[in-house]
N, C-alpha and C. Protein backbone atom coordinates (compact mmCIF):
# COMPACT_ATOMS: atom_id res chain seq x y z
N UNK A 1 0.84 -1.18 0.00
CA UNK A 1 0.00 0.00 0.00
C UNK A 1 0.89 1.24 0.00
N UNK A 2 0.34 2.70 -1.16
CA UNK A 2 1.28 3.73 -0.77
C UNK A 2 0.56 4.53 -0.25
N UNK A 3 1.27 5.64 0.31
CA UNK A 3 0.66 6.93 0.33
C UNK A 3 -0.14 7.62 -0.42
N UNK A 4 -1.31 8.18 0.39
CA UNK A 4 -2.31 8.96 -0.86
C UNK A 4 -1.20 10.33 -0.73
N UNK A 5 -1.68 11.23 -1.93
CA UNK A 5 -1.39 12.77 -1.37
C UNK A 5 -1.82 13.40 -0.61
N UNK A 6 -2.83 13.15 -0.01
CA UNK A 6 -3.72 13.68 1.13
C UNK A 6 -2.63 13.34 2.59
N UNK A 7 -2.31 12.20 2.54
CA UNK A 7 -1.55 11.43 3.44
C UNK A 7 0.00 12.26 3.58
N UNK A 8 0.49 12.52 2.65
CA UNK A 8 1.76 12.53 2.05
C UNK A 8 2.04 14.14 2.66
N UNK A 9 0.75 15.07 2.39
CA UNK A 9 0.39 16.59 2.54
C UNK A 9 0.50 17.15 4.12
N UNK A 10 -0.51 15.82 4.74
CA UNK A 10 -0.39 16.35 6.05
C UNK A 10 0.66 15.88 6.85
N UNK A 11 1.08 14.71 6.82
CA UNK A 11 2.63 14.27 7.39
C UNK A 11 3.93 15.23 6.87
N UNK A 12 3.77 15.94 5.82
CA UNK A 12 4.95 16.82 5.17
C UNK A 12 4.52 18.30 5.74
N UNK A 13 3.41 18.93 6.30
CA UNK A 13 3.07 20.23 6.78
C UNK A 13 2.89 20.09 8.22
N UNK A 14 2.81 18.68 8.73
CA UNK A 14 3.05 18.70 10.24
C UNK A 14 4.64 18.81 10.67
N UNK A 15 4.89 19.82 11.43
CA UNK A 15 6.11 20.08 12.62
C UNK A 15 6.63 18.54 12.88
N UNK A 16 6.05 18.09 13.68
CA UNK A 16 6.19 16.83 14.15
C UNK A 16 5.00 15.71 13.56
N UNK A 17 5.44 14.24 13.74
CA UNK A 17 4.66 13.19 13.98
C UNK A 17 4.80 12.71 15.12
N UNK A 18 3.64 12.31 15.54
CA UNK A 18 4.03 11.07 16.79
C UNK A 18 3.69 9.81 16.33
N UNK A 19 4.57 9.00 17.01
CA UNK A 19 5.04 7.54 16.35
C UNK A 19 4.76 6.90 18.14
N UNK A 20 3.98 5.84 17.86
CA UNK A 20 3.49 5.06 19.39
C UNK A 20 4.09 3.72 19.02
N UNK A 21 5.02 3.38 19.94
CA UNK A 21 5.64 2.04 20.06
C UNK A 21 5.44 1.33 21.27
N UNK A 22 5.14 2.20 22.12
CA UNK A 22 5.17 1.47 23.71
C UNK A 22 3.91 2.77 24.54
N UNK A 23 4.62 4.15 23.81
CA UNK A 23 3.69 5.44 23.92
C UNK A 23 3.63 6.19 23.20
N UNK A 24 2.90 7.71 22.94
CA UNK A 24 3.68 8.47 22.19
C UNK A 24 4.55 9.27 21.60
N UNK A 25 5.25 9.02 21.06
CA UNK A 25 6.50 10.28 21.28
C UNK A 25 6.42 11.06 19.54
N UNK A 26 7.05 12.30 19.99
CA UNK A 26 6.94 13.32 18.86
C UNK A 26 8.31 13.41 18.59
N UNK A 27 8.62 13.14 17.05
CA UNK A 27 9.27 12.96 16.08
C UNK A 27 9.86 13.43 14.97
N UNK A 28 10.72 14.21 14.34
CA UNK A 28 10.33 14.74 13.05
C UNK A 28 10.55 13.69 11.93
N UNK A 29 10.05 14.53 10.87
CA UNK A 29 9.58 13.25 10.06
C UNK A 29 9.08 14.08 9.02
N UNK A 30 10.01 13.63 7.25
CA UNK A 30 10.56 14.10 6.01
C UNK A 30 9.64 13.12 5.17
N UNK A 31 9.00 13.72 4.14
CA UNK A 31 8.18 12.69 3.10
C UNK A 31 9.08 13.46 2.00
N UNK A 32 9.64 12.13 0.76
CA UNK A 32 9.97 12.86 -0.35
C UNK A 32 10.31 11.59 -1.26
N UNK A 33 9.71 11.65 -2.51
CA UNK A 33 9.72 10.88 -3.41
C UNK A 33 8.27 9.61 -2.83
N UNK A 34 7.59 10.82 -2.50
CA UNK A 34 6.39 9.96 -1.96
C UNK A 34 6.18 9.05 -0.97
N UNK A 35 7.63 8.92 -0.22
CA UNK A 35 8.15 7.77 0.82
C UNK A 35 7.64 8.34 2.07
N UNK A 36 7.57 8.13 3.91
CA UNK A 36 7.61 8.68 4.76
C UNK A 36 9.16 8.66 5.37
N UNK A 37 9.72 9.26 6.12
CA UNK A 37 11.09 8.94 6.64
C UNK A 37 11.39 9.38 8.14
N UNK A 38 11.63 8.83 9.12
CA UNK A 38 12.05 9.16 10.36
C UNK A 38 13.64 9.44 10.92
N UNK A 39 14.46 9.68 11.20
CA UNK A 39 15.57 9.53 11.90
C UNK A 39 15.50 9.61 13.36
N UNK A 40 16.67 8.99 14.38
CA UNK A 40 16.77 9.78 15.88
C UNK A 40 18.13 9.91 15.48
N UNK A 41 18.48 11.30 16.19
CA UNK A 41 20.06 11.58 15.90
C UNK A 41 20.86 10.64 16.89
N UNK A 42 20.09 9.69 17.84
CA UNK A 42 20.78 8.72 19.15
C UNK A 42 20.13 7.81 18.75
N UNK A 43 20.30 6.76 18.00
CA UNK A 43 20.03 5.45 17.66
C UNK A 43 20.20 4.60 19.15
N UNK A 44 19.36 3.79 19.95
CA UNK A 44 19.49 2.90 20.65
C UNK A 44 18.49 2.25 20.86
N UNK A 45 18.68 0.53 21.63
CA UNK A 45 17.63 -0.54 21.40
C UNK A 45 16.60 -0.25 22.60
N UNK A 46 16.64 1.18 23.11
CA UNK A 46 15.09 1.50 24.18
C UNK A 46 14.35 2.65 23.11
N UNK A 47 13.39 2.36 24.11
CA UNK A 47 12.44 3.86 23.57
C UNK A 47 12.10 3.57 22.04
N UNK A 48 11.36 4.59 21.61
CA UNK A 48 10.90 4.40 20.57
C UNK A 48 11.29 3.74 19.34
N UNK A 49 12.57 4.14 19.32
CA UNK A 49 13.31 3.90 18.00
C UNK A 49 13.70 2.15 18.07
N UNK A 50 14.22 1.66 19.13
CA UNK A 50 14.53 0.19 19.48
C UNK A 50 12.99 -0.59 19.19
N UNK A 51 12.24 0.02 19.65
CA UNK A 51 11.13 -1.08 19.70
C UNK A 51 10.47 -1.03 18.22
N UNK A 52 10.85 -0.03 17.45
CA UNK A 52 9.97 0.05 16.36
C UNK A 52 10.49 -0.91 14.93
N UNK A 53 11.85 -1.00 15.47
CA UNK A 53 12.84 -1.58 14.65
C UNK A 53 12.51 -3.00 15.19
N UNK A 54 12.62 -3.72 16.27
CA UNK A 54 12.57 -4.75 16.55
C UNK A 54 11.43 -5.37 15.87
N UNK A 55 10.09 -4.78 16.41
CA UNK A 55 8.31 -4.60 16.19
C UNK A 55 8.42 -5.10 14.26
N UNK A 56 9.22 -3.86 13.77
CA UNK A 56 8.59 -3.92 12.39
C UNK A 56 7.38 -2.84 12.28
N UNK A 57 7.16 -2.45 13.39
CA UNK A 57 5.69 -1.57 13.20
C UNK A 57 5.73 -0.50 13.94
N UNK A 58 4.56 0.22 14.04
CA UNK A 58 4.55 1.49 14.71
C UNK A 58 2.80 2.18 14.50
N UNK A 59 2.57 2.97 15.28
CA UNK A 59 1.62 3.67 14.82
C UNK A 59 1.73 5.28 14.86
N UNK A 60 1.42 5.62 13.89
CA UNK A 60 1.80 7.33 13.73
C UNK A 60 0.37 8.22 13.51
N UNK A 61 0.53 9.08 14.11
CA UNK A 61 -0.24 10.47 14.14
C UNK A 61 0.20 12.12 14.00
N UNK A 62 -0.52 12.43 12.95
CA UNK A 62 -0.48 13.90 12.81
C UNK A 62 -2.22 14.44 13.07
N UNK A 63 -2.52 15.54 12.69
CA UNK A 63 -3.68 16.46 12.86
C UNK A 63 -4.01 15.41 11.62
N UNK A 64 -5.43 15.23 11.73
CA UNK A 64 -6.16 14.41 10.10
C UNK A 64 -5.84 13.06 9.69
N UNK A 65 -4.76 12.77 10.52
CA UNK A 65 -4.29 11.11 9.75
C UNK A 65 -3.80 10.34 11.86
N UNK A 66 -4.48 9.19 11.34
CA UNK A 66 -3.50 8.48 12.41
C UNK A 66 -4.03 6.82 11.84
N UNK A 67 -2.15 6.18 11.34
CA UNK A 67 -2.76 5.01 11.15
C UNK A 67 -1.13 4.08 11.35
N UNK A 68 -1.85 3.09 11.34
CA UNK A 68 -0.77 1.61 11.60
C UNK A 68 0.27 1.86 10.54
N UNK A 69 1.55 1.33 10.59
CA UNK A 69 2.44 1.30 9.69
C UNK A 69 3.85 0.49 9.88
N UNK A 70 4.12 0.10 8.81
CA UNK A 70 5.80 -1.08 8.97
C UNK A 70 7.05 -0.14 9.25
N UNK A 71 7.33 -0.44 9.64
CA UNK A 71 9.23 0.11 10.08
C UNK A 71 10.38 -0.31 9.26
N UNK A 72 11.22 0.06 8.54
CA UNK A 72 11.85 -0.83 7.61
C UNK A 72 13.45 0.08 7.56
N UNK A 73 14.21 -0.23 8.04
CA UNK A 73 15.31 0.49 8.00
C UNK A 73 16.07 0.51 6.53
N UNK A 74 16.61 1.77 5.69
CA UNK A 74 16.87 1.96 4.94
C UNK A 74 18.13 3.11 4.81
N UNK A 75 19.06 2.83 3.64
CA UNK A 75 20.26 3.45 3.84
C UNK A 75 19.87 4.23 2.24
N UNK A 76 19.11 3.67 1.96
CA UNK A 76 18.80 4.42 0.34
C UNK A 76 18.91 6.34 0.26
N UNK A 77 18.85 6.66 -0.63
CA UNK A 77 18.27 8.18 -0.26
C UNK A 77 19.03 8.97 0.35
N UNK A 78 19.73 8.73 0.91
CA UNK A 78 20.23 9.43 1.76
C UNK A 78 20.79 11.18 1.97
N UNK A 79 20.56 11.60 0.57
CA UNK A 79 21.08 13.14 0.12
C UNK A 79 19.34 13.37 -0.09
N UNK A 80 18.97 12.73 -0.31
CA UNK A 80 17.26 13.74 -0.96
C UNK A 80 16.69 13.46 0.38
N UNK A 81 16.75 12.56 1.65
CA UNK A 81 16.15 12.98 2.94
C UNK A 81 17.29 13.54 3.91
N UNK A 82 17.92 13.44 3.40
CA UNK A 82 19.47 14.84 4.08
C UNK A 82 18.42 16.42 3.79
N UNK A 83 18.77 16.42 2.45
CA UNK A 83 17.86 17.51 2.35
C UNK A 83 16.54 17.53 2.44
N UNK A 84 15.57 17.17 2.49
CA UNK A 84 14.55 17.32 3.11
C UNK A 84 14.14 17.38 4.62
N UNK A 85 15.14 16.81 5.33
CA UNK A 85 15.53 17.91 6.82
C UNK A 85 15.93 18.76 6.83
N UNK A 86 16.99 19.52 5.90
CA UNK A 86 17.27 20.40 5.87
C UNK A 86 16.57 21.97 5.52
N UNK A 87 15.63 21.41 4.55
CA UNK A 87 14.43 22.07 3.76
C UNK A 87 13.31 22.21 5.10
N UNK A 88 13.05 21.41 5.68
CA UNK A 88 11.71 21.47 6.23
C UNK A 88 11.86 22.05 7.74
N UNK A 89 13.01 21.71 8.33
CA UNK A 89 13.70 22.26 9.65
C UNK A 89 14.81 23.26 9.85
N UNK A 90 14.51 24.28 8.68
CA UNK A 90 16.22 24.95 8.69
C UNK A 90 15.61 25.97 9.81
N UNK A 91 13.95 26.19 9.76
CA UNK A 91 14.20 27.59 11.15
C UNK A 91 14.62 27.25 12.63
N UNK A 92 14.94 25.84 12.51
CA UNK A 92 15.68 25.62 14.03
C UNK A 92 16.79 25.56 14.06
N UNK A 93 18.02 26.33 12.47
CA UNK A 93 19.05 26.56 12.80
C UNK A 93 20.01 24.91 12.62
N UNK A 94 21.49 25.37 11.82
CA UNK A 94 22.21 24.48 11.77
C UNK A 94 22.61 23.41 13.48
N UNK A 95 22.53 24.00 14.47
CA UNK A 95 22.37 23.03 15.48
C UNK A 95 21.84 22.29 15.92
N UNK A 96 20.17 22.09 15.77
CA UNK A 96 19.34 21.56 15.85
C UNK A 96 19.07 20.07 14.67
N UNK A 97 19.24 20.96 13.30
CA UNK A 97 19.22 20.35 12.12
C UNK A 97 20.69 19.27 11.86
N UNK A 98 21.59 19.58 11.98
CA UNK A 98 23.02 19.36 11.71
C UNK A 98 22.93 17.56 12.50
N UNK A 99 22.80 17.12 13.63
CA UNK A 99 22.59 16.10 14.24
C UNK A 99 21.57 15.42 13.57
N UNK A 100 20.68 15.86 12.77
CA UNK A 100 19.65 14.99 12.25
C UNK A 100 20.42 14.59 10.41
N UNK A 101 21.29 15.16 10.13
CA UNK A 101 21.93 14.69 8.72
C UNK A 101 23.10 14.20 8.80
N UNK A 102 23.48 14.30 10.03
CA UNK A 102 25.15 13.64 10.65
C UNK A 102 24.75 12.18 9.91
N UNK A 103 25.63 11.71 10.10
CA UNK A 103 26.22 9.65 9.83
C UNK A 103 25.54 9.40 10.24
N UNK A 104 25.77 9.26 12.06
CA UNK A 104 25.10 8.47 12.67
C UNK A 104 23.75 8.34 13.30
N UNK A 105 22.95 9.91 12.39
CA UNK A 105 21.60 9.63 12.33
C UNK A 105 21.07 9.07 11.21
N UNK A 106 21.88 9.27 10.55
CA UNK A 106 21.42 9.14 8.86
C UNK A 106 21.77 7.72 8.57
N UNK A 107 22.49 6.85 9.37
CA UNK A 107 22.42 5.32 9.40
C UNK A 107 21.33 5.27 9.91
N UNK A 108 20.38 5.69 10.79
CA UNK A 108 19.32 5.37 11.50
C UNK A 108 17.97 5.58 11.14
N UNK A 109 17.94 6.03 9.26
CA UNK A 109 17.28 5.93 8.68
C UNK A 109 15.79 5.32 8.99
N UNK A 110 14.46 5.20 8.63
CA UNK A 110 13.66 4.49 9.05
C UNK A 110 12.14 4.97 8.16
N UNK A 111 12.25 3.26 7.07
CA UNK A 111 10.97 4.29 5.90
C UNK A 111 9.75 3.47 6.81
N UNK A 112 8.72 4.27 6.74
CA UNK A 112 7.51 4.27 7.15
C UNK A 112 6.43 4.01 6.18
N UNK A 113 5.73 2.54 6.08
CA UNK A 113 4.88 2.71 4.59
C UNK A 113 3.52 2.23 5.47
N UNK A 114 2.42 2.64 4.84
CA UNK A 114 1.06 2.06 5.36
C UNK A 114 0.53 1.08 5.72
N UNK A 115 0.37 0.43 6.89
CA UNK A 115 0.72 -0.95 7.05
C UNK A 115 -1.16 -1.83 6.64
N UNK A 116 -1.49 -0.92 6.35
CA UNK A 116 -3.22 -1.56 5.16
C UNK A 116 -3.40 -0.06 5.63
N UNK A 117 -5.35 -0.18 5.52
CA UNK A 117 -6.25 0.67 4.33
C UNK A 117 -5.86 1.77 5.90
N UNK A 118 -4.97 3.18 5.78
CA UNK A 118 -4.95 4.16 6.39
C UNK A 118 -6.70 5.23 6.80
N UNK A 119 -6.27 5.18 7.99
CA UNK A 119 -7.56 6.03 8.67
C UNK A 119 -7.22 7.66 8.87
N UNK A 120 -8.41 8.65 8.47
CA UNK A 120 -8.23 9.71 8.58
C UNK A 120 -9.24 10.10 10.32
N UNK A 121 -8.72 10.91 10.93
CA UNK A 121 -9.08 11.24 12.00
C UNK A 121 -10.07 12.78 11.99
């Protein structure tokens, strides 16, 4: 299953997503080439990011959309969701942003696809 544009619109104009693995936590989070994409600039096997990877799954929410979805770690892309953090988060400044396109967030890659028929809220 892909993304509608409807889907694609409000995950790309929301600030944050929240992604529920155990609870919810708020996230940023880059759509481009129609894909969804997550990073943590601290990759480790607690908290959200560990369990979602282990899981395979997750559930995510913005304003208008909240639905089930697979976890799938990916090294692909890596300059067109470089820049699309860069694009979508530059008003928080190269310090903020800079840790989210480093290596060792950007190994920590994480595509997000619809895990069946997505619900609008």
């Amino acid at each position: 299953m892909s993304w509608t544009a409807d889907q694609l619109d409000l995950i790309g104009r929301s600030d944050e997503l929240e992604i529920l693995t155990r609870r919810w936590t708020p996230i940023w989070a880059v759509t481009t080439g129609g894909q969804v994409y997550v990073r943590t600039w601290h990759a480790r096997d607690t908290g959200w990011y560990g369990h979602a990877v282990r899981t395979g799954r997750a559930r995510i929410r913005v304003p208008g959309l909240e639905t089930d979805v697979t976890v799938a770690a990916t090294t692909e892309r890596r300059a067109e969701i470089d820049g699309a953090y860069r694009d979508k988060y530059a008003r928080y400044g190269t310090g903020a942003v800079g840790p989210m396109v480093a290596d060792a967030a950007a190994a920590s890659t994480l595509l997000l696809s619809p895990a069946g028929a997505a619900g609008a809220r």
